[in-house]
N, C-alpha and C. Protein backbone atom coordinates (compact mmCIF):
# COMPACT_ATOMS: atom_id res chain seq x y z
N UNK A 1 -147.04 -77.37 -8.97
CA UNK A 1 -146.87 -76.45 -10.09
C UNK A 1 -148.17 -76.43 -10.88
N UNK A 2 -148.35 -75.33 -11.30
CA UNK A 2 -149.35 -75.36 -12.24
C UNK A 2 -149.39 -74.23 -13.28
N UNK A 3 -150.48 -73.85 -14.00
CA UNK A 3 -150.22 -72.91 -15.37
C UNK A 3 -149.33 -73.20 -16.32
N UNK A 4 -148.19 -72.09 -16.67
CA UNK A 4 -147.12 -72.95 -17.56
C UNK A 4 -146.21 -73.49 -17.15
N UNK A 5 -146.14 -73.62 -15.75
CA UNK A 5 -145.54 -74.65 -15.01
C UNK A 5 -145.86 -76.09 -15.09
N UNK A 6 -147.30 -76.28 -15.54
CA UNK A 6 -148.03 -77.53 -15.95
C UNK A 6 -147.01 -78.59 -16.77
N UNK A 7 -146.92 -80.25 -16.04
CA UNK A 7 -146.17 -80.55 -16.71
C UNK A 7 -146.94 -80.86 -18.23
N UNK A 8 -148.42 -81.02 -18.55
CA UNK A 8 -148.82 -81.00 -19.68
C UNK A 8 -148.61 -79.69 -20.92
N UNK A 9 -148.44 -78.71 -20.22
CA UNK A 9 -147.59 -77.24 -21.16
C UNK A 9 -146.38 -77.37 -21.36
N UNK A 10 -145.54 -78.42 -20.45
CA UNK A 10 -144.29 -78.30 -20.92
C UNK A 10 -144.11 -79.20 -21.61
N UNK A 11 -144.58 -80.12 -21.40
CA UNK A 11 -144.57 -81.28 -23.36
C UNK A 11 -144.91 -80.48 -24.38
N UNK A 12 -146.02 -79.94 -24.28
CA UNK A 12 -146.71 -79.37 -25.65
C UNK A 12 -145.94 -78.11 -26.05
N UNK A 13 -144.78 -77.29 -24.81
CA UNK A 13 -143.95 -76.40 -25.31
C UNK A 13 -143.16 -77.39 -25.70
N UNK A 14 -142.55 -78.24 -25.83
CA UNK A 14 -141.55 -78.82 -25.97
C UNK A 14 -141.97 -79.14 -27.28
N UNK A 15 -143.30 -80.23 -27.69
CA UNK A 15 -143.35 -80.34 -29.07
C UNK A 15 -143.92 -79.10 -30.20
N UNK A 16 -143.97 -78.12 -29.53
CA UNK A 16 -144.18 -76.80 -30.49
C UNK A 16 -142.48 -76.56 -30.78
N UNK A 17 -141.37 -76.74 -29.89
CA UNK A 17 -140.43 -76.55 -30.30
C UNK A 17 -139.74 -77.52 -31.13
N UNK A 18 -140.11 -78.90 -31.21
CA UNK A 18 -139.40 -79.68 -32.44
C UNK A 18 -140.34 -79.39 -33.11
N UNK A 19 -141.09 -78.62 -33.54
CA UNK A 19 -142.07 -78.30 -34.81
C UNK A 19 -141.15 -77.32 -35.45
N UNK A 20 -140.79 -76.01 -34.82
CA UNK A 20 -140.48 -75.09 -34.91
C UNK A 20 -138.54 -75.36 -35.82
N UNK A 21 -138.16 -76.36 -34.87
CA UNK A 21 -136.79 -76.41 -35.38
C UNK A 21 -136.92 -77.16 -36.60
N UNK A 22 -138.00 -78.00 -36.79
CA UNK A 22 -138.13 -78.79 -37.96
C UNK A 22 -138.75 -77.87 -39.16
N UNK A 23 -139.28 -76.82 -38.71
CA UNK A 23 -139.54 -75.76 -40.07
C UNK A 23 -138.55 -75.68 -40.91
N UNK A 24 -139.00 -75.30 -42.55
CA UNK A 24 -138.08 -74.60 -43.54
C UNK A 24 -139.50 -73.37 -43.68
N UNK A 25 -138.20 -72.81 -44.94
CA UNK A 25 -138.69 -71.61 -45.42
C UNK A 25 -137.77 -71.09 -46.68
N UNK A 26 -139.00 -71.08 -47.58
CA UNK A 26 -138.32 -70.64 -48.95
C UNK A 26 -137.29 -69.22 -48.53
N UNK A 27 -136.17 -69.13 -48.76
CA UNK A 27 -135.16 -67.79 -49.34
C UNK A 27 -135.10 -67.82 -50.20
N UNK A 28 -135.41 -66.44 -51.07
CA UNK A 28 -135.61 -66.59 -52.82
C UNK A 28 -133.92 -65.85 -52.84
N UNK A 29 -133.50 -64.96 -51.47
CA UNK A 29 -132.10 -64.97 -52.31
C UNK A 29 -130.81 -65.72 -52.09
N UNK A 30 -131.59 -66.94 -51.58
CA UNK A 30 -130.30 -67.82 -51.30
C UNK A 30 -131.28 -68.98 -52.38
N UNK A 31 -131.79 -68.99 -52.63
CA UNK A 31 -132.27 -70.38 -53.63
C UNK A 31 -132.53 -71.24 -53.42
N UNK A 32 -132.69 -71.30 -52.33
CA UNK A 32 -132.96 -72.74 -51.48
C UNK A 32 -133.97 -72.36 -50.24
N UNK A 33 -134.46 -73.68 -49.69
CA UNK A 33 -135.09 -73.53 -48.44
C UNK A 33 -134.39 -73.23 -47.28
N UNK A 34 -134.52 -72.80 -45.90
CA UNK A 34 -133.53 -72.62 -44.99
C UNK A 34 -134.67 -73.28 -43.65
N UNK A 35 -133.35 -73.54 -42.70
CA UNK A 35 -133.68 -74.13 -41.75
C UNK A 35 -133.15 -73.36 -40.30
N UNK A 36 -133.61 -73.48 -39.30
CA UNK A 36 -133.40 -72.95 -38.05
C UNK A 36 -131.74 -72.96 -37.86
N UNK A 37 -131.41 -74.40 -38.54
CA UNK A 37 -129.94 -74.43 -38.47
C UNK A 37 -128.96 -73.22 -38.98
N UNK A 38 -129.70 -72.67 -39.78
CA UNK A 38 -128.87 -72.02 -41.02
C UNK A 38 -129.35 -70.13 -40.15
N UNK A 39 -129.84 -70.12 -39.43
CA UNK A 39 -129.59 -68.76 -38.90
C UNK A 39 -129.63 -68.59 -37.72
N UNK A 40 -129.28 -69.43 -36.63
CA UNK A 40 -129.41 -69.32 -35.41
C UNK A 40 -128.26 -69.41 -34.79
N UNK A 41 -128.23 -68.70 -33.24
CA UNK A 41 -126.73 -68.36 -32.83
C UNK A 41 -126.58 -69.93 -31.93
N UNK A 42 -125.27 -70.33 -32.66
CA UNK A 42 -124.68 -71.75 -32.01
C UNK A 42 -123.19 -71.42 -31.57
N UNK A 43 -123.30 -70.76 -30.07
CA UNK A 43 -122.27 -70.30 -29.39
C UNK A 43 -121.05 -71.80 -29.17
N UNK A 44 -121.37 -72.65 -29.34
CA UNK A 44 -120.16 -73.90 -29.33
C UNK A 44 -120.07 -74.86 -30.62
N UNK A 45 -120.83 -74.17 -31.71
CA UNK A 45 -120.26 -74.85 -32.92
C UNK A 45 -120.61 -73.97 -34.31
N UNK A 46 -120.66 -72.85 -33.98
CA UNK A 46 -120.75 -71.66 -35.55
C UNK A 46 -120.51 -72.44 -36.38
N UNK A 47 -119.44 -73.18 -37.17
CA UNK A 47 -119.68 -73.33 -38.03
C UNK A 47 -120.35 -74.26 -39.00
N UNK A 48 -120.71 -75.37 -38.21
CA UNK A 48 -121.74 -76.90 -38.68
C UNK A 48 -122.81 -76.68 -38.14
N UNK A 49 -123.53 -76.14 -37.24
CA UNK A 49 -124.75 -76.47 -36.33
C UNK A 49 -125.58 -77.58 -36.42
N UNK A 50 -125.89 -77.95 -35.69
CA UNK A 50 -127.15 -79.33 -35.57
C UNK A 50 -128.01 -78.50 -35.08
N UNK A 51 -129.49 -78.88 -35.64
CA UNK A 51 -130.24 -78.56 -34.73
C UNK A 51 -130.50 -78.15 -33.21
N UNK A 52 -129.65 -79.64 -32.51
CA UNK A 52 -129.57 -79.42 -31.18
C UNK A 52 -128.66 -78.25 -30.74
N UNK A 53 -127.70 -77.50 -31.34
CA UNK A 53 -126.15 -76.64 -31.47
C UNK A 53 -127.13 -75.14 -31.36
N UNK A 54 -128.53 -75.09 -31.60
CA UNK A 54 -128.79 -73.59 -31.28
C UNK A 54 -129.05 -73.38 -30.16
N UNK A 55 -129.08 -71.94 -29.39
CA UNK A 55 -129.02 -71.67 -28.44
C UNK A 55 -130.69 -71.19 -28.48
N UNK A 56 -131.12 -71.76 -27.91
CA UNK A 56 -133.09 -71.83 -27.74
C UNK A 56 -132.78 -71.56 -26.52
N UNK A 57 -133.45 -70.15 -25.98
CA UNK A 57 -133.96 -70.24 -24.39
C UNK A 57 -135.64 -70.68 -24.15
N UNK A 58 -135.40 -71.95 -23.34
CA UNK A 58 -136.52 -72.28 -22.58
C UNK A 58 -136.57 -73.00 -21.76
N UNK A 59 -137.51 -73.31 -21.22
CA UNK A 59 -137.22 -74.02 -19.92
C UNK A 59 -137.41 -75.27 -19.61
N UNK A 60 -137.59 -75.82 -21.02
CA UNK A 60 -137.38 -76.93 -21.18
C UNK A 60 -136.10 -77.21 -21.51
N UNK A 61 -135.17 -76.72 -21.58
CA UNK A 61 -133.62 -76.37 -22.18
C UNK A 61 -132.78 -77.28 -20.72
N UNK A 62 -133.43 -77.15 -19.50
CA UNK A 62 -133.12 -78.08 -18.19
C UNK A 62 -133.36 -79.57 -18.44
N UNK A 63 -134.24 -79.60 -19.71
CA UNK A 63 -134.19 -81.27 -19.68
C UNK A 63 -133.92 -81.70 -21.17
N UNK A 64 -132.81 -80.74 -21.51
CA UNK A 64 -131.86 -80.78 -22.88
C UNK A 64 -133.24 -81.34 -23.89
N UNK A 65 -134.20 -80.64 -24.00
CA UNK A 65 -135.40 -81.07 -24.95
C UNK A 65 -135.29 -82.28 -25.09
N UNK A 66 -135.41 -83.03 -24.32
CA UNK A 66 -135.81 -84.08 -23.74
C UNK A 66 -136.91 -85.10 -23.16
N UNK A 67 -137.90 -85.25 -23.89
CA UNK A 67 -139.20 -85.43 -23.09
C UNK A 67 -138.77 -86.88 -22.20
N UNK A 68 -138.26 -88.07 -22.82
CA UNK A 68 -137.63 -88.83 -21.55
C UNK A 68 -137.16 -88.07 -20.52
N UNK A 69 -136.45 -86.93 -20.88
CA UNK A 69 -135.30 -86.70 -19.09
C UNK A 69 -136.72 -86.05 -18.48
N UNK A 70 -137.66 -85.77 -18.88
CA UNK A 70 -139.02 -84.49 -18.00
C UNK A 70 -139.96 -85.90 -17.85
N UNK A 71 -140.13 -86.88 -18.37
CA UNK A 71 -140.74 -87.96 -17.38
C UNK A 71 -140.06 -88.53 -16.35
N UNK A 72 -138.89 -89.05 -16.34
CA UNK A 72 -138.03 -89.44 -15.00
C UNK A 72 -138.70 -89.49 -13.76
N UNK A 73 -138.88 -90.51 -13.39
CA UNK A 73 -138.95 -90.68 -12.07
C UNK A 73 -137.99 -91.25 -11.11
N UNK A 74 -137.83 -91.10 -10.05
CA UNK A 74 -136.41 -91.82 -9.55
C UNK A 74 -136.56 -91.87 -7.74
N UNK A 75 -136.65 -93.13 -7.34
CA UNK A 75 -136.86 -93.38 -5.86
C UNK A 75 -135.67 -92.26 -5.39
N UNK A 76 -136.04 -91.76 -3.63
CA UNK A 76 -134.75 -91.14 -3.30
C UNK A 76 -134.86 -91.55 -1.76
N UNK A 77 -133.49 -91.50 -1.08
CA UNK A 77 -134.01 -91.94 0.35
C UNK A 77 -133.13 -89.64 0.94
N UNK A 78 -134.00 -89.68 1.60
CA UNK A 78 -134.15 -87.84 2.23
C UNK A 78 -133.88 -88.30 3.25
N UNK A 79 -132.79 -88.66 4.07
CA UNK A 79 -132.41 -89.10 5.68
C UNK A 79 -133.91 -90.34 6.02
N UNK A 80 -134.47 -89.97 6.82
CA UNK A 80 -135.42 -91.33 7.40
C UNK A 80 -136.43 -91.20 6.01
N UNK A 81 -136.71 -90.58 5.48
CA UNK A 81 -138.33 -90.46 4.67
C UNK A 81 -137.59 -90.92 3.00
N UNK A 82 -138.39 -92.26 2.53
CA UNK A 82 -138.08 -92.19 1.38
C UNK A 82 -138.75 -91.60 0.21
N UNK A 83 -138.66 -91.17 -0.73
CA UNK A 83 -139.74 -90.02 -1.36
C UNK A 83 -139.08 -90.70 -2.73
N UNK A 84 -140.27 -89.92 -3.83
CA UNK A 84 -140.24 -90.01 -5.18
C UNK A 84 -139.57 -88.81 -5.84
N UNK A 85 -138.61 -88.62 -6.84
CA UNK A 85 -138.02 -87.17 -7.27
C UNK A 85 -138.75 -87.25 -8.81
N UNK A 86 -139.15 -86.08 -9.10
CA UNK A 86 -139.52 -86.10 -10.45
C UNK A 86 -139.07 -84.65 -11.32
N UNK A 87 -139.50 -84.13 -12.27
CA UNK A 87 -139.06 -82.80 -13.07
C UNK A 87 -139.21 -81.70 -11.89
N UNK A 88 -140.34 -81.98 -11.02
CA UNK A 88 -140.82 -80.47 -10.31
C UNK A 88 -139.40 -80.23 -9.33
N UNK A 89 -138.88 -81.29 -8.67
CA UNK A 89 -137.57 -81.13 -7.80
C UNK A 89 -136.49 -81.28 -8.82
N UNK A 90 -136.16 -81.32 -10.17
CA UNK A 90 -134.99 -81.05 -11.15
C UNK A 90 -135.57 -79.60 -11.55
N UNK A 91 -136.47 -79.27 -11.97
CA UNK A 91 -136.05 -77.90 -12.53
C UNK A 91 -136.22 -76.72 -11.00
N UNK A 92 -136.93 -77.05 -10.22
CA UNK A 92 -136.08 -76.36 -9.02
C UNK A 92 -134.87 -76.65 -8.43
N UNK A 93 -134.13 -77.49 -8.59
CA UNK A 93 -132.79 -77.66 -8.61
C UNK A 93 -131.68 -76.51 -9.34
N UNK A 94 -132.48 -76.55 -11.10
CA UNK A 94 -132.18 -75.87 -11.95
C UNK A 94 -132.18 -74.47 -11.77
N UNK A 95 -133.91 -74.23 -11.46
CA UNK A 95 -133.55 -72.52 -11.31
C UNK A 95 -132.77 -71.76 -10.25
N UNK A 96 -132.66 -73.11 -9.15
CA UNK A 96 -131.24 -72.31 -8.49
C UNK A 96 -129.54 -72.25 -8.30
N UNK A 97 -129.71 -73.18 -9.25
CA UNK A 97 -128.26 -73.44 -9.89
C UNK A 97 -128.06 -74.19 -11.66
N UNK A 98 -128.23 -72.79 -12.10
CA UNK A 98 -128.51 -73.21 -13.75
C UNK A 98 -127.12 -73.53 -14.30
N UNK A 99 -126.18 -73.68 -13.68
CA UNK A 99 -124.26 -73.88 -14.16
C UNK A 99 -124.45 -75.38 -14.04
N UNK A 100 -124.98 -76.09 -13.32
CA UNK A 100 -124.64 -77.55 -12.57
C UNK A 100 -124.75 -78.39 -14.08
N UNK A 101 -123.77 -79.28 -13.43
CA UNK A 101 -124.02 -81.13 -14.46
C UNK A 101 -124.46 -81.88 -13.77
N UNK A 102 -125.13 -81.52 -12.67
CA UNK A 102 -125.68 -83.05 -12.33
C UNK A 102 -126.49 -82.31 -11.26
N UNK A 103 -127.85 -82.54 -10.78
CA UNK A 103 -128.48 -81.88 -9.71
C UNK A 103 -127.94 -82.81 -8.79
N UNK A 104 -127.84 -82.49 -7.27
CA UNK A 104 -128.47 -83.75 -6.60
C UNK A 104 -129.43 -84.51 -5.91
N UNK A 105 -130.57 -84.66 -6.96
CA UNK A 105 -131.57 -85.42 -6.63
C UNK A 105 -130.98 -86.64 -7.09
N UNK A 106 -131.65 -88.02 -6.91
CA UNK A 106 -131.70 -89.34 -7.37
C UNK A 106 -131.44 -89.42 -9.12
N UNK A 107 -132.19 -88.41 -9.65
CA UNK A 107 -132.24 -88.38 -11.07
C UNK A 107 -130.86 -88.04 -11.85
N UNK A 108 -130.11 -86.95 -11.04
CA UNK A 108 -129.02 -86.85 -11.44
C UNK A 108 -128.91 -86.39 -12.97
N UNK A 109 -129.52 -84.96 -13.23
CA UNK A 109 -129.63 -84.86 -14.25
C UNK A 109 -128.82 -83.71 -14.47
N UNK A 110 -128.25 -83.32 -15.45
CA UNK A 110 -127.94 -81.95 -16.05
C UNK A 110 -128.62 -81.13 -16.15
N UNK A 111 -128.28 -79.39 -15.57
CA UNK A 111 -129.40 -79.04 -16.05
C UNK A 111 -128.62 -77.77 -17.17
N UNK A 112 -127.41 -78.11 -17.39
CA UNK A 112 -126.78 -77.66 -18.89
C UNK A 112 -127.89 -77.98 -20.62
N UNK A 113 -128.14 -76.85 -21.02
CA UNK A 113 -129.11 -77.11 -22.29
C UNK A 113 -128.31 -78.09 -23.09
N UNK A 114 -129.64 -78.37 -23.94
CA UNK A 114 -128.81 -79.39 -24.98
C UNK A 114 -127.51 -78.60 -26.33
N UNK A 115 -127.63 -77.50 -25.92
CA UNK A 115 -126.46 -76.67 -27.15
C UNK A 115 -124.85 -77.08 -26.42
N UNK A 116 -125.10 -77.13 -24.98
CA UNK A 116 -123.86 -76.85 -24.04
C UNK A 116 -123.44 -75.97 -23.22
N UNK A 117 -124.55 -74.78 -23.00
CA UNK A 117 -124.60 -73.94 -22.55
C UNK A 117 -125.86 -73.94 -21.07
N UNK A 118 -125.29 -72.86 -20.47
CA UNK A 118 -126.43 -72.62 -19.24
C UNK A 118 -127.74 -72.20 -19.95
């Protein structure tokens, strides 16, 4: 993989996005500051949201913004050849089955976002 496939773009998308969710912003007609929480669509919990509860599309969303689950490494045995599994064989896992809870590579990861959604 490479470009924004790069796993170094996808950290740095990843920490542009806890930047982003960690923003406020003055509303002068609500009186207060507001947060990502406070206007974003949270299809499995409208009415409390957490941060994690918005629905962010990205593609880091396969490793529930996660920078542990996108380092993972995980021995695998492939019939005779034993091999290494890492993000590049989970999020191709992902883009061809974005419904799954569990790929099956070694890593065994979800590739359900962190809101709860595909």
């Amino acid at each position: 993989f490479s470009g924004v496939l790069a796993k170094d773009v996808l950290l740095a998308l990843l920490e542009l996005q806890e930047e982003l969710a960690a923003a406020t912003a003055w509303a002068p007609g609500a009186g207060r500051n507001v947060t990502l929480r406070d206007v974003c669509y949270a299809p499995l919990n409208p009415a409390g949201p957490g941060a994690g509860d918005c629905a962010v599309s990205s593609v880091t969303q396969f490793f529930q913004n996660n920078r542990s689950r996108l380092e993972l490494r995980a021995l695998q045995q492939d019939g005779q050849r034993p091999g290494t599994v890492d993000w590049h064989d989970h999020l191709i896992y992902c883009v061809n089955s974005p419904l799954s809870f569990k790929d099956i590579t070694a890593l065994e990861l979800s590739c359900m976002a962190e809101y709860g959604g595909p």
